[in-house]
PDB file of N, CA and C in Angstrom:
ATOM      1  N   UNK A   1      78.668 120.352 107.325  1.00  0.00           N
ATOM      2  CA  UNK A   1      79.294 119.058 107.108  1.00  0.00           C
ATOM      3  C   UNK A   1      79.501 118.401 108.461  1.00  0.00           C
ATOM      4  N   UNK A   2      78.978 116.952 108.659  1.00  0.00           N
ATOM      5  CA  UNK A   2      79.111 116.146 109.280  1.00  0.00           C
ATOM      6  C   UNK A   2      80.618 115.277 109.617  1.00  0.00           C
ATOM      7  N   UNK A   3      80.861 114.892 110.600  1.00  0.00           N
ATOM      8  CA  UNK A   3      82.050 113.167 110.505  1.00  0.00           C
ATOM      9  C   UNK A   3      81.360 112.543 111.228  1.00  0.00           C
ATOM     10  N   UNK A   4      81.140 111.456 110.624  1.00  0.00           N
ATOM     11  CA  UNK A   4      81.268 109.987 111.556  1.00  0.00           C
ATOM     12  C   UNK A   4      82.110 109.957 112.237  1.00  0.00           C
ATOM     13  N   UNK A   5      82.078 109.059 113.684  1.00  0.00           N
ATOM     14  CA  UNK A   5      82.957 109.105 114.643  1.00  0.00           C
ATOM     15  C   UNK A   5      84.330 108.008 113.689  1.00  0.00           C
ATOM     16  N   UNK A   6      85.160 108.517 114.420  1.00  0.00           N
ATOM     17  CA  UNK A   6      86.180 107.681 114.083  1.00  0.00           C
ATOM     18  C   UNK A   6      86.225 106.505 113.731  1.00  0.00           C
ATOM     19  N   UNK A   7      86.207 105.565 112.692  1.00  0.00           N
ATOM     20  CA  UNK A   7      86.695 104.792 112.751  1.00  0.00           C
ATOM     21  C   UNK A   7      88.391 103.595 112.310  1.00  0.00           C
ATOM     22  N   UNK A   8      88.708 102.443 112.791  1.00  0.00           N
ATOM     23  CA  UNK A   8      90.031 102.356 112.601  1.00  0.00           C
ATOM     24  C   UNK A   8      89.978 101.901 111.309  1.00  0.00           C
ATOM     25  N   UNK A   9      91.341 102.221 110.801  1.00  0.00           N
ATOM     26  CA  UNK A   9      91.368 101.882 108.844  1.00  0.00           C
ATOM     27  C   UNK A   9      91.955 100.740 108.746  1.00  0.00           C
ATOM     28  N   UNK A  10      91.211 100.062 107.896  1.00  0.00           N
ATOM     29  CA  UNK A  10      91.556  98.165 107.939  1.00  0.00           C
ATOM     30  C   UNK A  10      93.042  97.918 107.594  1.00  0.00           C
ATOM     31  N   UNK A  11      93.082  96.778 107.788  1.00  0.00           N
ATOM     32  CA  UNK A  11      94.273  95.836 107.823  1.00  0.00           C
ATOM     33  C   UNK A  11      94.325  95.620 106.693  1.00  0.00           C
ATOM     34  N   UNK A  12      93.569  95.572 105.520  1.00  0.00           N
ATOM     35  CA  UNK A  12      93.787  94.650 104.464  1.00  0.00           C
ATOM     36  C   UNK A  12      93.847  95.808 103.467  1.00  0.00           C
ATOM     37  N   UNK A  13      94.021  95.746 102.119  1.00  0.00           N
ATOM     38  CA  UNK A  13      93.057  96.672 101.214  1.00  0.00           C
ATOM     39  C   UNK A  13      92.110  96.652 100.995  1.00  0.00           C
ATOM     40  N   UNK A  14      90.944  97.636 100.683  1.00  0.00           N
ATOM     41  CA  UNK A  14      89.754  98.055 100.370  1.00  0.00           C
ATOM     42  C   UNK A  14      89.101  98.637  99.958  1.00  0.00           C
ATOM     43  N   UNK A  15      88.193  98.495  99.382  1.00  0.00           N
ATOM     44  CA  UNK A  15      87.228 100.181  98.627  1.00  0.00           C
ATOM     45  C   UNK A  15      86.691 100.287  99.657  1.00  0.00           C
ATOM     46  N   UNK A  16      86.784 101.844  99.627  1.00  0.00           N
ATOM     47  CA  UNK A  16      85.570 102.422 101.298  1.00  0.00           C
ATOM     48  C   UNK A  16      85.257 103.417 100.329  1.00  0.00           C
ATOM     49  N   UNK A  17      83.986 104.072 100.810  1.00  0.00           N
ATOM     50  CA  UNK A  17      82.842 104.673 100.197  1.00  0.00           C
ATOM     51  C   UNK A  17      83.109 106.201 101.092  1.00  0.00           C
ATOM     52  N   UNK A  18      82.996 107.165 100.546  1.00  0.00           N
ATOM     53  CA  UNK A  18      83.615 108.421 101.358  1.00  0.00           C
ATOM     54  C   UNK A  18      82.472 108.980 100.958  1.00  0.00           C
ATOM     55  N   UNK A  19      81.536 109.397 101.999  1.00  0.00           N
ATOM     56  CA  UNK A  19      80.052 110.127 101.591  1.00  0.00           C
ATOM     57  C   UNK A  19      80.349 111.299 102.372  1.00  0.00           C
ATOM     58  N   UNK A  20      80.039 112.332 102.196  1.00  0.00           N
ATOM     59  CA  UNK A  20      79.793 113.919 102.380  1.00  0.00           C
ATOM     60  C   UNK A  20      77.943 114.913 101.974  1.00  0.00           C
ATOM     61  N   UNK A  21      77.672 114.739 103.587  1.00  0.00           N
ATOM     62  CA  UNK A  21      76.298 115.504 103.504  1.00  0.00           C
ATOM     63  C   UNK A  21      76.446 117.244 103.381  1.00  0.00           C
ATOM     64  N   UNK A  22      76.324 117.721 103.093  1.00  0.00           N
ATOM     65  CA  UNK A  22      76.035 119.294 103.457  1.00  0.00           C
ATOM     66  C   UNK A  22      74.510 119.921 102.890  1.00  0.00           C
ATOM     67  N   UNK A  23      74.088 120.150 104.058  1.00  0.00           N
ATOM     68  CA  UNK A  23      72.468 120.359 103.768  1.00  0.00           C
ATOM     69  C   UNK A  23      71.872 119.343 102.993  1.00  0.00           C
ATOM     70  N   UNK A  24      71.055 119.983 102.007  1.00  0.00           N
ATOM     71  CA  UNK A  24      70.875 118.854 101.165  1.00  0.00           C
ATOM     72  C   UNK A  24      70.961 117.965 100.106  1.00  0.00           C
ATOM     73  N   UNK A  25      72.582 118.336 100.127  1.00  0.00           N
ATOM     74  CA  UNK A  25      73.845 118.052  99.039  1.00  0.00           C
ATOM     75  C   UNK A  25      74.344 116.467  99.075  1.00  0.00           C
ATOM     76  N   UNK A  26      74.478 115.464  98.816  1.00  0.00           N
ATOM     77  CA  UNK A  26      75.337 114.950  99.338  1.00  0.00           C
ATOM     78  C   UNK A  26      76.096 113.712  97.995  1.00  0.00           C
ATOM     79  N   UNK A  27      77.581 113.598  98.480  1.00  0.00           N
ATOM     80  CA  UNK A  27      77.932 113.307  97.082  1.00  0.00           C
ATOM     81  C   UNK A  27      79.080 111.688  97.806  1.00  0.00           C
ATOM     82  N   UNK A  28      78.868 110.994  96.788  1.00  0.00           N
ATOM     83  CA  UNK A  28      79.572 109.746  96.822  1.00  0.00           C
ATOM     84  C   UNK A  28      81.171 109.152  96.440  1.00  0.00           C
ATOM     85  N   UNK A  29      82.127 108.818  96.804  1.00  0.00           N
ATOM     86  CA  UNK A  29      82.907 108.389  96.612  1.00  0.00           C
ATOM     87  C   UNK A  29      83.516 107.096  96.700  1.00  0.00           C
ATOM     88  N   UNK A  30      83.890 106.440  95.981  1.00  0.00           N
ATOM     89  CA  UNK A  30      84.591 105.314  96.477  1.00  0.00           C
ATOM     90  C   UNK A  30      86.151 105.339  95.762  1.00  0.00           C
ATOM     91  N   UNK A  31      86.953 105.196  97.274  1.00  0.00           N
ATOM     92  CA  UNK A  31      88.237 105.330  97.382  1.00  0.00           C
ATOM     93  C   UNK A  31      88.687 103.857  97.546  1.00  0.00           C
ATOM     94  N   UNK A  32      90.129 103.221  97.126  1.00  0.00           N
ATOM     95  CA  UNK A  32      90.850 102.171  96.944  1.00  0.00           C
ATOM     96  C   UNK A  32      92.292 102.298  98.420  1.00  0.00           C
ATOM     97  N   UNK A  33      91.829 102.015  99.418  1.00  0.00           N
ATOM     98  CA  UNK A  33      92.956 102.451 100.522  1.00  0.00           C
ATOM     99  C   UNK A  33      93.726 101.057 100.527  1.00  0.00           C
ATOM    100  N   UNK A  34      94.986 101.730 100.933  1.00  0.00           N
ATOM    101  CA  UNK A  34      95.947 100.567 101.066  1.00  0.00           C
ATOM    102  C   UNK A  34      96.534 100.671 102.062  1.00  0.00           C
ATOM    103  N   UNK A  35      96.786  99.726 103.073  1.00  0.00           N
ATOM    104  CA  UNK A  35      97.218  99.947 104.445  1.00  0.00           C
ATOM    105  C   UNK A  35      98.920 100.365 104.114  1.00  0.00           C
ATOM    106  N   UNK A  36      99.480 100.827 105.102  1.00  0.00           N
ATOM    107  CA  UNK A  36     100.942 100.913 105.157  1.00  0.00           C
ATOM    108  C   UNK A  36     101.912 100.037 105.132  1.00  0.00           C
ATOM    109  N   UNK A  37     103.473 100.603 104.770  1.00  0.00           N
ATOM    110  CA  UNK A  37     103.743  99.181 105.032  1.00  0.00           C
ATOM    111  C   UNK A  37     105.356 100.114 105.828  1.00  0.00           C
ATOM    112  N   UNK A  38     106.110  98.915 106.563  1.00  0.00           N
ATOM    113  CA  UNK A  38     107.283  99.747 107.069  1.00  0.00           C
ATOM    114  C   UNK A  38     108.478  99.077 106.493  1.00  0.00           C
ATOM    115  N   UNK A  39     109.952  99.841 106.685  1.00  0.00           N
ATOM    116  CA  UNK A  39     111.082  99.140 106.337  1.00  0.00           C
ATOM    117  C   UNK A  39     111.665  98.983 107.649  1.00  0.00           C
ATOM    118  N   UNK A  40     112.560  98.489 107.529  1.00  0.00           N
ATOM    119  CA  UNK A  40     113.226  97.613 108.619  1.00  0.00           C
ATOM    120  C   UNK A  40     114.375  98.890 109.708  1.00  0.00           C
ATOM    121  N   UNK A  41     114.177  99.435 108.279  1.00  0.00           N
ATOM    122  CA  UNK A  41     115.034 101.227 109.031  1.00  0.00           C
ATOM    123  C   UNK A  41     115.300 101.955 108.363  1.00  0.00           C
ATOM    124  N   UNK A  42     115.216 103.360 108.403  1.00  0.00           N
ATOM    125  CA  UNK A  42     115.291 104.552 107.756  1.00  0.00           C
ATOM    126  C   UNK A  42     116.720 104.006 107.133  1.00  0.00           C
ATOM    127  N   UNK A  43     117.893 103.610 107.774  1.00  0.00           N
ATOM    128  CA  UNK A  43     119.252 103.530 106.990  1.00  0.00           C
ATOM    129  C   UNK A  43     119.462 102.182 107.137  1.00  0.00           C
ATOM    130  N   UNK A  44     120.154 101.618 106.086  1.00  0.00           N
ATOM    131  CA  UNK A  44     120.579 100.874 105.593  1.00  0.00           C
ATOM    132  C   UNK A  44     122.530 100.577 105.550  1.00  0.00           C
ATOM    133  N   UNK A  45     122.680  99.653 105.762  1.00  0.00           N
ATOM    134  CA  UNK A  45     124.521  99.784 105.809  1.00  0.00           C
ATOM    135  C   UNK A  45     124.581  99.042 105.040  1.00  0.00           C
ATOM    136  N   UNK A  46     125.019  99.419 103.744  1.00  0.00           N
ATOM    137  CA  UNK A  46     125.501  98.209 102.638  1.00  0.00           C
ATOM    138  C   UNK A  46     126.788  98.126 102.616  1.00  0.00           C
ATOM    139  N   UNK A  47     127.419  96.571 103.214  1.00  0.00           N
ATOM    140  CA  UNK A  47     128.838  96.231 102.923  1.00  0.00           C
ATOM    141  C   UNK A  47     129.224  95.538 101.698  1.00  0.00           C
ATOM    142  N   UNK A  48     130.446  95.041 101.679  1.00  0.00           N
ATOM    143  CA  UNK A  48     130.962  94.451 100.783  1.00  0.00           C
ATOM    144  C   UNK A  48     129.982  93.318  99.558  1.00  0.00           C
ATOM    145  N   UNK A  49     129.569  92.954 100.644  1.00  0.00           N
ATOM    146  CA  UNK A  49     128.708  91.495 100.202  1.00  0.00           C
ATOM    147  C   UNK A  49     127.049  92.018 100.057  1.00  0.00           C
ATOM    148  N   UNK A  50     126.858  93.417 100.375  1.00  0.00           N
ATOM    149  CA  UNK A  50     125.343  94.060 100.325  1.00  0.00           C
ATOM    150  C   UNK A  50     124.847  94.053 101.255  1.00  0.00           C
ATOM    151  N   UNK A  51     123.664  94.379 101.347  1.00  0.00           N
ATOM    152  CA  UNK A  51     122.481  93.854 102.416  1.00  0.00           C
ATOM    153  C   UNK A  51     121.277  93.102 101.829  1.00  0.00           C
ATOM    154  N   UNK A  52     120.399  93.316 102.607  1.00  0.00           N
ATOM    155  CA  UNK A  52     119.138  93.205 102.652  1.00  0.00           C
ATOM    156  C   UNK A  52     118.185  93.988 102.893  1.00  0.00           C
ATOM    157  N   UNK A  53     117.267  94.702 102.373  1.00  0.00           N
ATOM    158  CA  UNK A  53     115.702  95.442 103.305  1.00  0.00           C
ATOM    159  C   UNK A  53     114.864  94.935 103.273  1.00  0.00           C
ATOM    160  N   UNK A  54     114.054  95.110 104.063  1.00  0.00           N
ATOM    161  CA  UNK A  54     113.064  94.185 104.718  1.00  0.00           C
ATOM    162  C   UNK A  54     112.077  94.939 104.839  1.00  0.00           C
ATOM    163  N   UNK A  55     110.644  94.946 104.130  1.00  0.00           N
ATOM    164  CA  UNK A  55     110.108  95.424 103.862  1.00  0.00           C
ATOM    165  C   UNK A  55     108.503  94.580 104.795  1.00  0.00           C
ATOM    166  N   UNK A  56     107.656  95.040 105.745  1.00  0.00           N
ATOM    167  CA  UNK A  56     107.015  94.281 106.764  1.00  0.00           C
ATOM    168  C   UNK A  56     105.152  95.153 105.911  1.00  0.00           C
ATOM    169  N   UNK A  57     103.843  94.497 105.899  1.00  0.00           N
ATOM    170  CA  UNK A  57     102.863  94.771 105.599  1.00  0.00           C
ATOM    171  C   UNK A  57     102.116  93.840 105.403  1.00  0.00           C
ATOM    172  N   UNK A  58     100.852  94.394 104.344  1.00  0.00           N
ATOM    173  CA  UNK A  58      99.638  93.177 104.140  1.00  0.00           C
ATOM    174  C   UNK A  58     100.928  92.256 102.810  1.00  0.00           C
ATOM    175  N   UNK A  59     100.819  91.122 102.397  1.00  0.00           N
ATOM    176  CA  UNK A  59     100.960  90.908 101.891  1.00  0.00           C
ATOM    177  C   UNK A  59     100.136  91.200 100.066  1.00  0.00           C
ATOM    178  N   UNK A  60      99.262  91.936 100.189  1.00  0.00           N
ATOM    179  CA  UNK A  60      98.992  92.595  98.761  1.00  0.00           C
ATOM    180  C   UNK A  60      99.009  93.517  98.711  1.00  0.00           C
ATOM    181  N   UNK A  61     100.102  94.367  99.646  1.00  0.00           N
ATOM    182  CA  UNK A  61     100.594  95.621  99.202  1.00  0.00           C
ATOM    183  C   UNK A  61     101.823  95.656  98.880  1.00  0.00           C
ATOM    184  N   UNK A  62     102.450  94.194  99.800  1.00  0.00           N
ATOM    185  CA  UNK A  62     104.020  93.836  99.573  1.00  0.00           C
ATOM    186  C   UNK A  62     104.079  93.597  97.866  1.00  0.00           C
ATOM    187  N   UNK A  63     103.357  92.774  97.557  1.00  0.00           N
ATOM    188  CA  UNK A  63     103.144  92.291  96.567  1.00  0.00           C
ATOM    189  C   UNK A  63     103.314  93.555  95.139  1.00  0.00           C
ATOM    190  N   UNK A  64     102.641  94.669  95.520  1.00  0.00           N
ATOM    191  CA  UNK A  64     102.427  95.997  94.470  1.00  0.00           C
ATOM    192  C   UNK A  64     103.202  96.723  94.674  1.00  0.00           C
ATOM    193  N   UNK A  65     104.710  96.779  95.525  1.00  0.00           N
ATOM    194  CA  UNK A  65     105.777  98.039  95.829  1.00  0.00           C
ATOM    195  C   UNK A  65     106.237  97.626  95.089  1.00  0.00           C
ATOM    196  N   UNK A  66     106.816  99.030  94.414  1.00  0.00           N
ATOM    197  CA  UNK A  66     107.970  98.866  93.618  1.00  0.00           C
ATOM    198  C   UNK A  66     109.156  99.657  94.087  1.00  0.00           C
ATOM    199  N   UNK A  67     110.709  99.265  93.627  1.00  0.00           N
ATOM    200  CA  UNK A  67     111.757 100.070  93.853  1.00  0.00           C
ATOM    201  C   UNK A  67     112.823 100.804  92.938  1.00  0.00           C
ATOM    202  N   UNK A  68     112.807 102.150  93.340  1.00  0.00           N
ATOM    203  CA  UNK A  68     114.337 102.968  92.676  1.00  0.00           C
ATOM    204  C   UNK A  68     115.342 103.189  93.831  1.00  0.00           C
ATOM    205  N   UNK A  69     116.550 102.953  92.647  1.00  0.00           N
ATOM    206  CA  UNK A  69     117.964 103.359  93.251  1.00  0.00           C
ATOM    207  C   UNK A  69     118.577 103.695  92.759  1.00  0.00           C
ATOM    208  N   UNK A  70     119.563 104.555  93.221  1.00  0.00           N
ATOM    209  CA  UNK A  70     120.482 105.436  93.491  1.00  0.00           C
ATOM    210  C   UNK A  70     121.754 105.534  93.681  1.00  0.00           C
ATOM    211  N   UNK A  71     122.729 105.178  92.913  1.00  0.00           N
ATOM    212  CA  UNK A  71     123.718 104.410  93.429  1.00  0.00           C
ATOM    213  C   UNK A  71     124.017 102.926  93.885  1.00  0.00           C
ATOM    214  N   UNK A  72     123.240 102.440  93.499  1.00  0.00           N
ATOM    215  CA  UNK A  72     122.920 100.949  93.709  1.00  0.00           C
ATOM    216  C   UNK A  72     122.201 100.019  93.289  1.00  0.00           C
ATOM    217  N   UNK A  73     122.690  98.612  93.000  1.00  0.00           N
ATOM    218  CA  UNK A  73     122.004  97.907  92.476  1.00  0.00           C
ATOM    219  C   UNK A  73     120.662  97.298  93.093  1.00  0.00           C
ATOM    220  N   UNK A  74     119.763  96.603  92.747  1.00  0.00           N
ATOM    221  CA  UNK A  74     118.811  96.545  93.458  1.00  0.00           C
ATOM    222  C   UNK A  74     118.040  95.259  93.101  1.00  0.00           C
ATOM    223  N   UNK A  75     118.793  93.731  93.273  1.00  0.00           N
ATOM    224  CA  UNK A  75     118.227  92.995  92.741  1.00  0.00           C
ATOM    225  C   UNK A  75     116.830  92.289  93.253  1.00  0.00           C
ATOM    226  N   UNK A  76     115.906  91.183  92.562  1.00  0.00           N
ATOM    227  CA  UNK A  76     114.596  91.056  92.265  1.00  0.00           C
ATOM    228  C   UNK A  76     114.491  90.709  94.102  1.00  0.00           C
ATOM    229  N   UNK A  77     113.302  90.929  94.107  1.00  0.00           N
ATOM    230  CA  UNK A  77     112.852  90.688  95.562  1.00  0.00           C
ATOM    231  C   UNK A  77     111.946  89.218  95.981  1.00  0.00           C
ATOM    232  N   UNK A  78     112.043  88.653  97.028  1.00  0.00           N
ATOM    233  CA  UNK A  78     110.993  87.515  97.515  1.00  0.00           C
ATOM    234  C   UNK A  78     110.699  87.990  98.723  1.00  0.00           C
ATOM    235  N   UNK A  79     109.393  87.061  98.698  1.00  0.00           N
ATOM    236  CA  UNK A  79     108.652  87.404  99.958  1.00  0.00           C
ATOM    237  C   UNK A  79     108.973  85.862 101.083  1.00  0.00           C
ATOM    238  N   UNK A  80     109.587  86.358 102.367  1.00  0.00           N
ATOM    239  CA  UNK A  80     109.863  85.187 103.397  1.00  0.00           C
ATOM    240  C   UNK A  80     109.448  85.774 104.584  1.00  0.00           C
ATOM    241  N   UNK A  81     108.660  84.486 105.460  1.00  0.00           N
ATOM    242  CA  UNK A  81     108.321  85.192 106.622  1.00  0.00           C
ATOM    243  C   UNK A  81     107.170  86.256 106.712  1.00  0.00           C
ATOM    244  N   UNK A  82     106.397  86.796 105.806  1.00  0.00           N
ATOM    245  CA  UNK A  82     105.699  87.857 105.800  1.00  0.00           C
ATOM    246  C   UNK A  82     106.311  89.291 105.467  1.00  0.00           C
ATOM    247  N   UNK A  83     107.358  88.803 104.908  1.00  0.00           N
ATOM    248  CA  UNK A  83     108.476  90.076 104.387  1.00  0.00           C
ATOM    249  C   UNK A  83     108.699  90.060 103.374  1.00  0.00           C
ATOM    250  N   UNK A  84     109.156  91.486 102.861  1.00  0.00           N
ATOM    251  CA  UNK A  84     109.501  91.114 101.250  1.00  0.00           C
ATOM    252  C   UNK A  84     110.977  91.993 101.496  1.00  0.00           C
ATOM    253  N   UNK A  85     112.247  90.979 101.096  1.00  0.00           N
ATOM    254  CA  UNK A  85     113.358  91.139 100.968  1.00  0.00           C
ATOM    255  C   UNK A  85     113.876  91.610  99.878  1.00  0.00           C
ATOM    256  N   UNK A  86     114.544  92.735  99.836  1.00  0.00           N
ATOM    257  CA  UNK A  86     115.052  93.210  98.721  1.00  0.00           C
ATOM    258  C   UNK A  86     116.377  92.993  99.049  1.00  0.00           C
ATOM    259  N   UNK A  87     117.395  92.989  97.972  1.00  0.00           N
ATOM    260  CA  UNK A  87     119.012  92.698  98.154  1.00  0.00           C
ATOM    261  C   UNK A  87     118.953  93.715  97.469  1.00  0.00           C
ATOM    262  N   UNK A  88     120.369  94.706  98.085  1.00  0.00           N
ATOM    263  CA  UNK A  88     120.791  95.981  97.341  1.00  0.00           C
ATOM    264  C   UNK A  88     122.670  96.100  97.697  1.00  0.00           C
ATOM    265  N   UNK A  89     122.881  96.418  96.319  1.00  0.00           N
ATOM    266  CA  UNK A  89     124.431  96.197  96.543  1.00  0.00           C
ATOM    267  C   UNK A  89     124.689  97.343  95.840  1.00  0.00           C
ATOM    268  N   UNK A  90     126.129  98.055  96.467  1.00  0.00           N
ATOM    269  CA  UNK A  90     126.698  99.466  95.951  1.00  0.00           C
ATOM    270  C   UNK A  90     127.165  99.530  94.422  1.00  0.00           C
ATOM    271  N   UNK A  91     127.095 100.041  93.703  1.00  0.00           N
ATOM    272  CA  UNK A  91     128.041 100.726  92.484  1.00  0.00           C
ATOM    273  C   UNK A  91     129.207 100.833  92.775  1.00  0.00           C
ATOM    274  N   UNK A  92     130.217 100.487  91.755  1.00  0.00           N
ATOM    275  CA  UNK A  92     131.860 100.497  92.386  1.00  0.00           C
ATOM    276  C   UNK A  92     132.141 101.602  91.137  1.00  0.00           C
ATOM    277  N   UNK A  93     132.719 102.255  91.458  1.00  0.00           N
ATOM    278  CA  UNK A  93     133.199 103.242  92.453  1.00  0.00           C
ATOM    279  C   UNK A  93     131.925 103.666  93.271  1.00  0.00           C
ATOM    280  N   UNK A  94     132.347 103.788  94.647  1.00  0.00           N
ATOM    281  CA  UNK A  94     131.173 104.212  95.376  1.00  0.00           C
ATOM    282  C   UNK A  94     130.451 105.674  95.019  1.00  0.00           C
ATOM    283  N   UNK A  95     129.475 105.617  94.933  1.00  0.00           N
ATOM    284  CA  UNK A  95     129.280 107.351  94.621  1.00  0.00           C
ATOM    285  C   UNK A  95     129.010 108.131  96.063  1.00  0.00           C
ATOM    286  N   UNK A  96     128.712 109.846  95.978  1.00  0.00           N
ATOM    287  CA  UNK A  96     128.679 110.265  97.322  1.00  0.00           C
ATOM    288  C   UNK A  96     127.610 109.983  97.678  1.00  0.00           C
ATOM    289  N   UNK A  97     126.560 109.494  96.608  1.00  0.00           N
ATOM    290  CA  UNK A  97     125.346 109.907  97.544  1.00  0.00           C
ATOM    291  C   UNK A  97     124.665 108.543  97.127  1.00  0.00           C
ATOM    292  N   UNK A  98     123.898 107.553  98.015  1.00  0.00           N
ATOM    293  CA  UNK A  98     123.396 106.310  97.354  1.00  0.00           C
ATOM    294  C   UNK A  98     121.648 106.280  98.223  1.00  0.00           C
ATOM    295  N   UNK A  99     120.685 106.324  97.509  1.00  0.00           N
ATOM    296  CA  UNK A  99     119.435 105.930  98.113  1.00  0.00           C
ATOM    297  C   UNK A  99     118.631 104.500  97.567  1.00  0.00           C
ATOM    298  N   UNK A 100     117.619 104.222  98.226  1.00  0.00           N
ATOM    299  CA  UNK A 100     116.232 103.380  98.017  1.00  0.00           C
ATOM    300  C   UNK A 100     115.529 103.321  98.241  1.00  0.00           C
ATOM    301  N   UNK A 101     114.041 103.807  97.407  1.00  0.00           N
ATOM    302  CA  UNK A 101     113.364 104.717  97.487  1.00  0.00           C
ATOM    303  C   UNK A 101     112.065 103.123  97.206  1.00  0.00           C
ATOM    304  N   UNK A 102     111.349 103.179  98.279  1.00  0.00           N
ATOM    305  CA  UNK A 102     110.107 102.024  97.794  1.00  0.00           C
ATOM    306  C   UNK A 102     109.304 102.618  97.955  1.00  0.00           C
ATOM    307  N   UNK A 103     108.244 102.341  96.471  1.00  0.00           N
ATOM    308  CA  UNK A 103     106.742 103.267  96.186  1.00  0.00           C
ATOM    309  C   UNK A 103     106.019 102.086  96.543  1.00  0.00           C
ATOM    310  N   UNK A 104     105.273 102.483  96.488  1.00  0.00           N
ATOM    311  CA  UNK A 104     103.217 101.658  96.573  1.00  0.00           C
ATOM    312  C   UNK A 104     103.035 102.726  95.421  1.00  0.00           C
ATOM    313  N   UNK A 105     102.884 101.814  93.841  1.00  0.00           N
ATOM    314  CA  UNK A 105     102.165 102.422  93.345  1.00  0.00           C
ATOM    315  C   UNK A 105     100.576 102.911  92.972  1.00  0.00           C
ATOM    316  N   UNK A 106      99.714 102.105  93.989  1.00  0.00           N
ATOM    317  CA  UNK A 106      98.611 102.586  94.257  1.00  0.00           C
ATOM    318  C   UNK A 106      97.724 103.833  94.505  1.00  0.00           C
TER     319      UNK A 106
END
């Protein structure tokens, strides 16, 4: 088995084609990659009035995250700036343990 030299993984989403030679074997794939995306910070401080997370990427991956929580409410999200803002506000009574967990369900 062979690699192609490195190359960098796009910016956008894409089908890329994942080929594998071995002798005189060789078999085809096409994979659906989705670039990454980041949050604004591992922790979050939700006060009185909530926060915000801020969620930074391609915009058609922003577009396909979805969110669970944990102790908290987690209302609908918009996209500003190239961000997609989520508002998340605590459960009263506070519980001990509160998360927010954003998938790419891709």
């Amino acid at each position: 088995v062979t690699a192609s030299p490195s190359i960098p993984a796009p910016d956008s989403p894409s089908a890329l084609t994942l080929t594998v030679h071995s002798g005189e074997l060789r078999s085809s794939q096409v994979l659906n990659y989705l670039p990454p995306f980041l949050t604004s910070s591992s922790v979050l401080e939700v006060g009185p009035d909530g926060a915000i997370l801020k969620i930074s990427g391609h915009v058609e991956v922003l577009a396909q995250l979805t969110t669970k929580g944990e102790g908290v409410f987690i209302e609908s999200a918009w996209l500003e700036d190239g961000q997609l803002l989520i508002p998340v506000y605590l459960h009263s009574p506070i519980p001990s343990s509160c998360s927010v967990t954003v998938m790419n369900p891709g």
